[in-house]
Every structure is written in C-alpha cells, then in structure tokens.
Protein backbone atom coordinates (compact mmCIF):
# COMPACT_ATOMS: atom_id res chain seq x y z
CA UNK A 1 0.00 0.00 0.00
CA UNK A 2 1.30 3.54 -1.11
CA UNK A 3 0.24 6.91 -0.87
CA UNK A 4 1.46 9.28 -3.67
CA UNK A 5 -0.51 12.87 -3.65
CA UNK A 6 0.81 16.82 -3.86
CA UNK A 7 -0.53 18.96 -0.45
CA UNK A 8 0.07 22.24 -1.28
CA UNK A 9 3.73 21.93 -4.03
CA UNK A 10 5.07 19.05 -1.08
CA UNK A 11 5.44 15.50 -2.20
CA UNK A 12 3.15 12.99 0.10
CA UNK A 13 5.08 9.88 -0.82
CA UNK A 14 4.15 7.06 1.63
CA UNK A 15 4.68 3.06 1.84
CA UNK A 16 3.64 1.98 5.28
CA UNK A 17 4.31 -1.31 4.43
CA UNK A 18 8.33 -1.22 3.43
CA UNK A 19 9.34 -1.51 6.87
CA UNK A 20 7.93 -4.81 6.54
CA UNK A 21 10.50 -5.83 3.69
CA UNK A 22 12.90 -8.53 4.74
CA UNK A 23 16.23 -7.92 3.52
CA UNK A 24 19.91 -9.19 3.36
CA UNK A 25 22.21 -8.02 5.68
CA UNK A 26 25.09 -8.19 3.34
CA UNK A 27 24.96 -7.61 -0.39
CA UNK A 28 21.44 -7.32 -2.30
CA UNK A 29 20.93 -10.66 -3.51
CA UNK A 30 18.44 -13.14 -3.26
CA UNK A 31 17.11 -14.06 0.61
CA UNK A 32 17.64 -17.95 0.63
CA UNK A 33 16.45 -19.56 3.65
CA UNK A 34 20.31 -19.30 4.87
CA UNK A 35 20.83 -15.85 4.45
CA UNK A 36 21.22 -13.13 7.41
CA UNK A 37 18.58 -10.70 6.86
CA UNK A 38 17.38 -8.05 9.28
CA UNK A 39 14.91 -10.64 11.16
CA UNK A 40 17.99 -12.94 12.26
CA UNK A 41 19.56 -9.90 13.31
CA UNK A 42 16.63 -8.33 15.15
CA UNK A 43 15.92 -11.97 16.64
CA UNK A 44 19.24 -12.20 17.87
CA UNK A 45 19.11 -8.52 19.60
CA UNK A 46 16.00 -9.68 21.14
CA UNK A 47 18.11 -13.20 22.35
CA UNK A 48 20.73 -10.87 23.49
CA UNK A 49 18.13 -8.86 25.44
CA UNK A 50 16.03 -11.39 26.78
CA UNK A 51 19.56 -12.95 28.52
CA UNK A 52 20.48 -9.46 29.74
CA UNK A 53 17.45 -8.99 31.76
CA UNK A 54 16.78 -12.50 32.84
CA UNK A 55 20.37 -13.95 32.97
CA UNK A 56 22.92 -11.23 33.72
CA UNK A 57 20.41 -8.84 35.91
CA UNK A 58 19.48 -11.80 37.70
CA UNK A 59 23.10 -13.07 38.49
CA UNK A 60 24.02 -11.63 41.87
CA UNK A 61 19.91 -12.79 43.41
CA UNK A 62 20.22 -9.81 45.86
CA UNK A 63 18.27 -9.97 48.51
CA UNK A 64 17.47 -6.18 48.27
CA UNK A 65 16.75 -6.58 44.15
CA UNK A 66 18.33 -3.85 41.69
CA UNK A 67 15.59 -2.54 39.00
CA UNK A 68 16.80 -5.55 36.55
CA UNK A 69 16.28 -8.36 38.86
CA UNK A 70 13.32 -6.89 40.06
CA UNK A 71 11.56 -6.46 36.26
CA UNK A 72 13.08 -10.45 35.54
CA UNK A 73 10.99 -11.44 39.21
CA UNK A 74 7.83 -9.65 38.07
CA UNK A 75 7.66 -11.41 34.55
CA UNK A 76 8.46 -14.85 36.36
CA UNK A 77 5.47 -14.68 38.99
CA UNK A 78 3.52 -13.02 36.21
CA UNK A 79 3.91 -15.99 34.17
CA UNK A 80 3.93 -18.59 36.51
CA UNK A 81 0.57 -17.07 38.46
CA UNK A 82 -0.73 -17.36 34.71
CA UNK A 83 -0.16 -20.33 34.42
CA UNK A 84 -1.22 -21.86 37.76
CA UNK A 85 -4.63 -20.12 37.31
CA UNK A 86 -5.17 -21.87 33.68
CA UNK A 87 -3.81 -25.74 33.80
CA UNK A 88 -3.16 -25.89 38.07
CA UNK A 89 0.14 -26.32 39.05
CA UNK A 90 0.59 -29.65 37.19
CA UNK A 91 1.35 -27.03 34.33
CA UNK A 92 4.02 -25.88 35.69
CA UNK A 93 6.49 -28.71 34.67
CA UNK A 94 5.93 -26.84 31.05
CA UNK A 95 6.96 -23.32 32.60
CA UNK A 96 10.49 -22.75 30.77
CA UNK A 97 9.04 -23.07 27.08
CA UNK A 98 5.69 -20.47 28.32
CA UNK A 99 8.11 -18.87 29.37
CA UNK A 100 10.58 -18.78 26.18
CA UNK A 101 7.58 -18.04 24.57
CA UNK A 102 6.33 -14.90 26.32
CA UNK A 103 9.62 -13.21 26.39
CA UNK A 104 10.75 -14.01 22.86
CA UNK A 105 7.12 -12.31 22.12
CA UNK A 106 7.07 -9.28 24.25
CA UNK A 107 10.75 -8.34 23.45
CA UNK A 108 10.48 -8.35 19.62
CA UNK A 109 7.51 -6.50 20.00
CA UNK A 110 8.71 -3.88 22.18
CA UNK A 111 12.02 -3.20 20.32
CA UNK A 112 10.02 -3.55 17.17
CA UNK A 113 8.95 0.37 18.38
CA UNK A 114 12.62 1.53 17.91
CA UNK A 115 12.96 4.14 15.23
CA UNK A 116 15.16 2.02 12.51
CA UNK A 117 14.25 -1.49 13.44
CA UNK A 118 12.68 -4.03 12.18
CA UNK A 119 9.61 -5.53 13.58
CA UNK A 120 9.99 -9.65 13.85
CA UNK A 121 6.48 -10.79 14.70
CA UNK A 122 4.78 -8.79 11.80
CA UNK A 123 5.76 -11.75 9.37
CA UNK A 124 3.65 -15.02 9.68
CA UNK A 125 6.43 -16.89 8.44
CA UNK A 126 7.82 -16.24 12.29
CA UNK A 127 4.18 -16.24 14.23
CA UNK A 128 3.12 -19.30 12.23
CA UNK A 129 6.26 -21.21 12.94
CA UNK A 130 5.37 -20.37 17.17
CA UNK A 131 1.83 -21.24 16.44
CA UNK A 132 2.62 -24.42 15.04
CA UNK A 133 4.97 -25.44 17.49
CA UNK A 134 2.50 -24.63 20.32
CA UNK A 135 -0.32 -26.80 18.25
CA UNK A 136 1.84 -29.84 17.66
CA UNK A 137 3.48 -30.40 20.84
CA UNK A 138 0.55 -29.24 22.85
CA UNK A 139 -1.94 -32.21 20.27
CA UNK A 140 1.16 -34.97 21.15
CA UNK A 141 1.12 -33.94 24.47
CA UNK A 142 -2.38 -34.50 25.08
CA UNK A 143 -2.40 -37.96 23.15
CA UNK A 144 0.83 -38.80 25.50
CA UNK A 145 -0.84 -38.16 28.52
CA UNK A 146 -4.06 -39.26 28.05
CA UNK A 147 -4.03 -41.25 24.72
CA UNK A 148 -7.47 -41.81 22.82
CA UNK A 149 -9.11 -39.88 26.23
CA UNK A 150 -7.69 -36.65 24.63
CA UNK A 151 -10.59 -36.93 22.06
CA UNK A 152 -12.86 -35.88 24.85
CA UNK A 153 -12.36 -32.37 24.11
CA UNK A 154 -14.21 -32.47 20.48
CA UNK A 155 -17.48 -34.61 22.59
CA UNK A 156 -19.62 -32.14 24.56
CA UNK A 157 -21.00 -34.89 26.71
CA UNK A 158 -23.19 -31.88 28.61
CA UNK A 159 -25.02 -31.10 25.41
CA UNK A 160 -27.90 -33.19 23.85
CA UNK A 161 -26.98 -36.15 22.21
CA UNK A 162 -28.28 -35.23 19.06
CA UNK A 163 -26.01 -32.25 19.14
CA UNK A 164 -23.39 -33.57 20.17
CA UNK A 165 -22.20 -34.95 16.61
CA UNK A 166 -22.70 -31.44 15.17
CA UNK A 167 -20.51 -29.74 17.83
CA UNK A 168 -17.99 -32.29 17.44
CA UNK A 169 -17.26 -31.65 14.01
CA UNK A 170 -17.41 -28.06 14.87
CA UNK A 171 -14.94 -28.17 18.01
CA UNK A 172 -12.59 -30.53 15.14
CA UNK A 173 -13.09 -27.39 12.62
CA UNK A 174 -12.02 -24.57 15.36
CA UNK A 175 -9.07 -26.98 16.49
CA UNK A 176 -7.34 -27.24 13.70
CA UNK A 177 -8.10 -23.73 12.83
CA UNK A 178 -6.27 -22.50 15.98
CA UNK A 179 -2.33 -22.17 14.78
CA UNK A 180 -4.11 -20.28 12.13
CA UNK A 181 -5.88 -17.67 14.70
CA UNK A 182 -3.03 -18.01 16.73
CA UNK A 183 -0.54 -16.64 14.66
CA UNK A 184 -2.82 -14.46 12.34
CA UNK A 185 -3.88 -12.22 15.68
CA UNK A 186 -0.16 -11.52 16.57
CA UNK A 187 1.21 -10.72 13.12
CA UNK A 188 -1.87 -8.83 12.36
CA UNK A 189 -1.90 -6.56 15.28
CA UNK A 190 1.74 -5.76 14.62
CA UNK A 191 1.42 -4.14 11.14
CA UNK A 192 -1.52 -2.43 11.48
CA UNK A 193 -0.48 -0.41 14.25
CA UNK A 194 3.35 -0.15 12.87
CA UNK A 195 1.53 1.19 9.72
CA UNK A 196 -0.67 3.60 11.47
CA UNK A 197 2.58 5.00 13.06
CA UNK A 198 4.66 5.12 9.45
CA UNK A 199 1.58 6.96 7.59
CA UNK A 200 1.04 9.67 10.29
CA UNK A 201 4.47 10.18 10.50
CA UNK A 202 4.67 10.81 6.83
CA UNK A 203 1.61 13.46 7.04
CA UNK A 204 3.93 15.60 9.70
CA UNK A 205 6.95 15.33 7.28
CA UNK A 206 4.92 17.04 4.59
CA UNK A 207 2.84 19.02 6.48
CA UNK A 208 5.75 20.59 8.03
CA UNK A 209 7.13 21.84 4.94
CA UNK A 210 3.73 22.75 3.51
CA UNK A 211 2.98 25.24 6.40
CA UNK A 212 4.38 28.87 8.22
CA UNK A 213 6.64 27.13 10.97
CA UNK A 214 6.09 23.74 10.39
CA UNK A 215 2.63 24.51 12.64
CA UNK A 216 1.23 21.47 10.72
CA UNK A 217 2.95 19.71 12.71
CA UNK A 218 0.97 20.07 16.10
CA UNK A 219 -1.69 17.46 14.61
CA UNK A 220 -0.25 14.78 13.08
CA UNK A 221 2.61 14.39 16.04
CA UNK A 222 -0.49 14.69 18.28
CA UNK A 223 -1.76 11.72 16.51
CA UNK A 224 1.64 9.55 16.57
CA UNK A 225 2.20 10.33 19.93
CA UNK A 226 -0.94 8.89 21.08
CA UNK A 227 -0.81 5.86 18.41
CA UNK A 228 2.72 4.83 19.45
CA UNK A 229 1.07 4.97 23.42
CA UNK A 230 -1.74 2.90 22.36
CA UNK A 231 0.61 0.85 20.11
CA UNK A 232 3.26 0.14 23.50
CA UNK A 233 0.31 -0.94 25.16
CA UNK A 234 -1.07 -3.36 21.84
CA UNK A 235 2.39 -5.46 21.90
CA UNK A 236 2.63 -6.23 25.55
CA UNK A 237 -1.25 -7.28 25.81
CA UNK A 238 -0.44 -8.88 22.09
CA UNK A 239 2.45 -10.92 23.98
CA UNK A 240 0.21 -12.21 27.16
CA UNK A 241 -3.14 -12.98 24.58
CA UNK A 242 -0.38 -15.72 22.61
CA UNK A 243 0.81 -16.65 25.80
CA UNK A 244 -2.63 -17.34 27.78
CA UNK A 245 -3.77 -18.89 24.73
CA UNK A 246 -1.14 -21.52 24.43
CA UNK A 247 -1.64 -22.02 28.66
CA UNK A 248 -5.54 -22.83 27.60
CA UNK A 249 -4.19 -25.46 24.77
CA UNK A 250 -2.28 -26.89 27.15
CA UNK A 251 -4.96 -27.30 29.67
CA UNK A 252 -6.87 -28.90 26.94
CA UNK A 253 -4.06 -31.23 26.86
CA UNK A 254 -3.71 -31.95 30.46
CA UNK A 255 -7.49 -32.11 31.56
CA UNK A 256 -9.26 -32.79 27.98
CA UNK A 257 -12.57 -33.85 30.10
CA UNK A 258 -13.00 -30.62 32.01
C-alpha cells in the first residue's frame, strides 16, 4: 500500500508497508532460507536482550533486588501465576518453554517500536512457525498423557446427544483452525499499528514543509504520539493474549474432560 498525492507543491510519498521488507544483511541478492537478513539480526538482539534482563540482571539474586532483577521477578510470577490459574500447578512442569515463549514475544515486539528497526512478529512466516509449534506439541502432548481420552475435548458430553455430533465436528473445525488464529492475531496486530505509526508520520513530514513554521505539525505528532502509546500498550497485551492462549491449549491437553 502507497500513498502518492501533492498537499500544497510538497510531495506525500508514503509506503507503510516497506518496513515490513525482509532484507539481506550483506549484499542485495536473493534471501535464501540461509541468508542473514534483518529478522535474524533483530531476533538475535531480542536473544541478546532477553539474557540481559533474565540472565545477567538476575546473576548476583540480591536480597534487596536492583531494578533488573526486580523487572526479571515480576515477569516470572507473572507468568507462573498465569499459568497456575489456567492448567493448576501440574502445568508448571511446562513453565520454561511459556516462558521462552512470552519473552521471545514481548521483546520483539517492544524493540520492534525503535525508530530504525525491524519488527519480527509482523511476518507469519515467524508467528506461524510459534503457532505451530505450540499446536503440535501441545496435540502430542495430550495424546501422551491421556491417549485416545484426549478426544474428549471435540465430545460435549453436557449437550444433547443429538447435538453432540454437530458440535464435534465443529470443536474438530475450530481446532485445527487455531495455529491459524493463533498466529494471524499476533502478526496482524503488529502491522496495522506499525503502519498507522509510518503513515502519520509521513503526514507531519509534509505538512511541516507545507505550512508557516512547520505549525502542521501540532496534529499529526499529536496523533503519533498517542498511536505509538496505544501501540506500546497493543504489543505487551499482544504478547500475554499468545501466551494465555497456548496455557488454555495446554490445559486442553492436560485435563481434555474438564
């Protein structure tokens, strides 16, 4: 999508959706599935991050925490209260990969808002790979655990029996439709509101040229300001809706008669 108009002799020349462009880190050739492009990079920055907070902050376990240790101890009883409350504590033999999960999510998200970078989980190429690693080992989970009892969860044994066939092949449908859902939401939310940002940024750019002292400007930077707000907000609630999502899969898999 591009947005190519004159206001008043200044060029309005937008494309919200180039920041979305995966590209080589070295050289302008082809991207072949080994290539460095600016999602390993921004992947590994998030790595690097992720180990900073929860690894090196972490290190000295003060009893008295510094501000690191004491953001890496709210995001562990965050996630482990979550977790409890969804699948009991028997889910919490699965709390490292939630976990993994939730912070690999919220920190490409949140550096994702830096001017210059590159937003990770905007492509479904990365939030379908999570999705479909939460569906199959959450579906071979529940067959492990509880083998053909799993099937429960497609047989609403509280609803009349002549529904009950109907709602089965329903609750099959919206099963198998959930890595789709699952990843869809995430990457979604990401671009639209990364988009939003990129266009009303480009209205101040010409606006400020096109008016006595750049006074143009007031409206549209009014309107980022309170975009990129709602947009800081979007990716962390964005991180905990994949996150309490997978904890409900996996107390599918754990309890599939309840």
């Amino acid at each position: 999508m591009a947005v190519d108009e004159q206001v008043e002799g200044a060029t309005l020349n937008i494309h919200p959706m180039d920041q979305f462009k995966i590209q080589p880190l070295f050289g302008d050739g082809p991207v072949q599935w080994y290539t460095p492009t600016n999602v390993t990079l921004w992947l590994f920055i998030a790595i690097a991050a992720i180990v900073l907070l929860m690894v090196i902050a972490t290190r000295g376990r003060s009893v008295v925490p510094s501000r690191g240790q004491s953001v890496a101890e709210m995001i562990y009883s965050f996630v482990r209260s979550m977790i409890v409350d969804i699948t009991g504590e028997g889910g919490l033999k699965y709390f490292p990969y939630i976990m993994t999960l939730f912070l690999l999510i919220l920190f490409t998200n949140v550096l994702g808002l830096l001017p210059y970078s590159f937003t990770v989980t905007s492509h479904i190429a990365v939030t379908g790979v999570l999705a479909m690693a939460v569906f199959t080992s959450v579906t071979l989970l529940g067959f492990i655990k509880n083998g053909s009892k799993f099937l429960k969860i497609f047989w609403i044994s509280e609803a009349p029996l002549a529904l009950r066939p109907i709602l089965a092949i329903i609750e099959i449908i919206s099963y198998f439709v959930r890595p789709v859902s699952h990843s869809i939401r995430l990457a979604g939310n990401m671009m639209a509101g990364h988009a939003v940002i990129k266009v009303f940024a480009g209205f101040a750019a010409v606006l400020a040229a096109g008016t006595p002292l750049g006074i143009g400007l007031i409206a549209p930077i009014g309107a980022i300001m309170a975009v990129y707000g709602l947009e800081l907000l979007v990716v962390v609630i964005q991180a905990y809706v994949f996150t309490i999502l997978t904890c409900v899969y996996l107390n599918d898999a754990l309890h599939p008669g309840h």
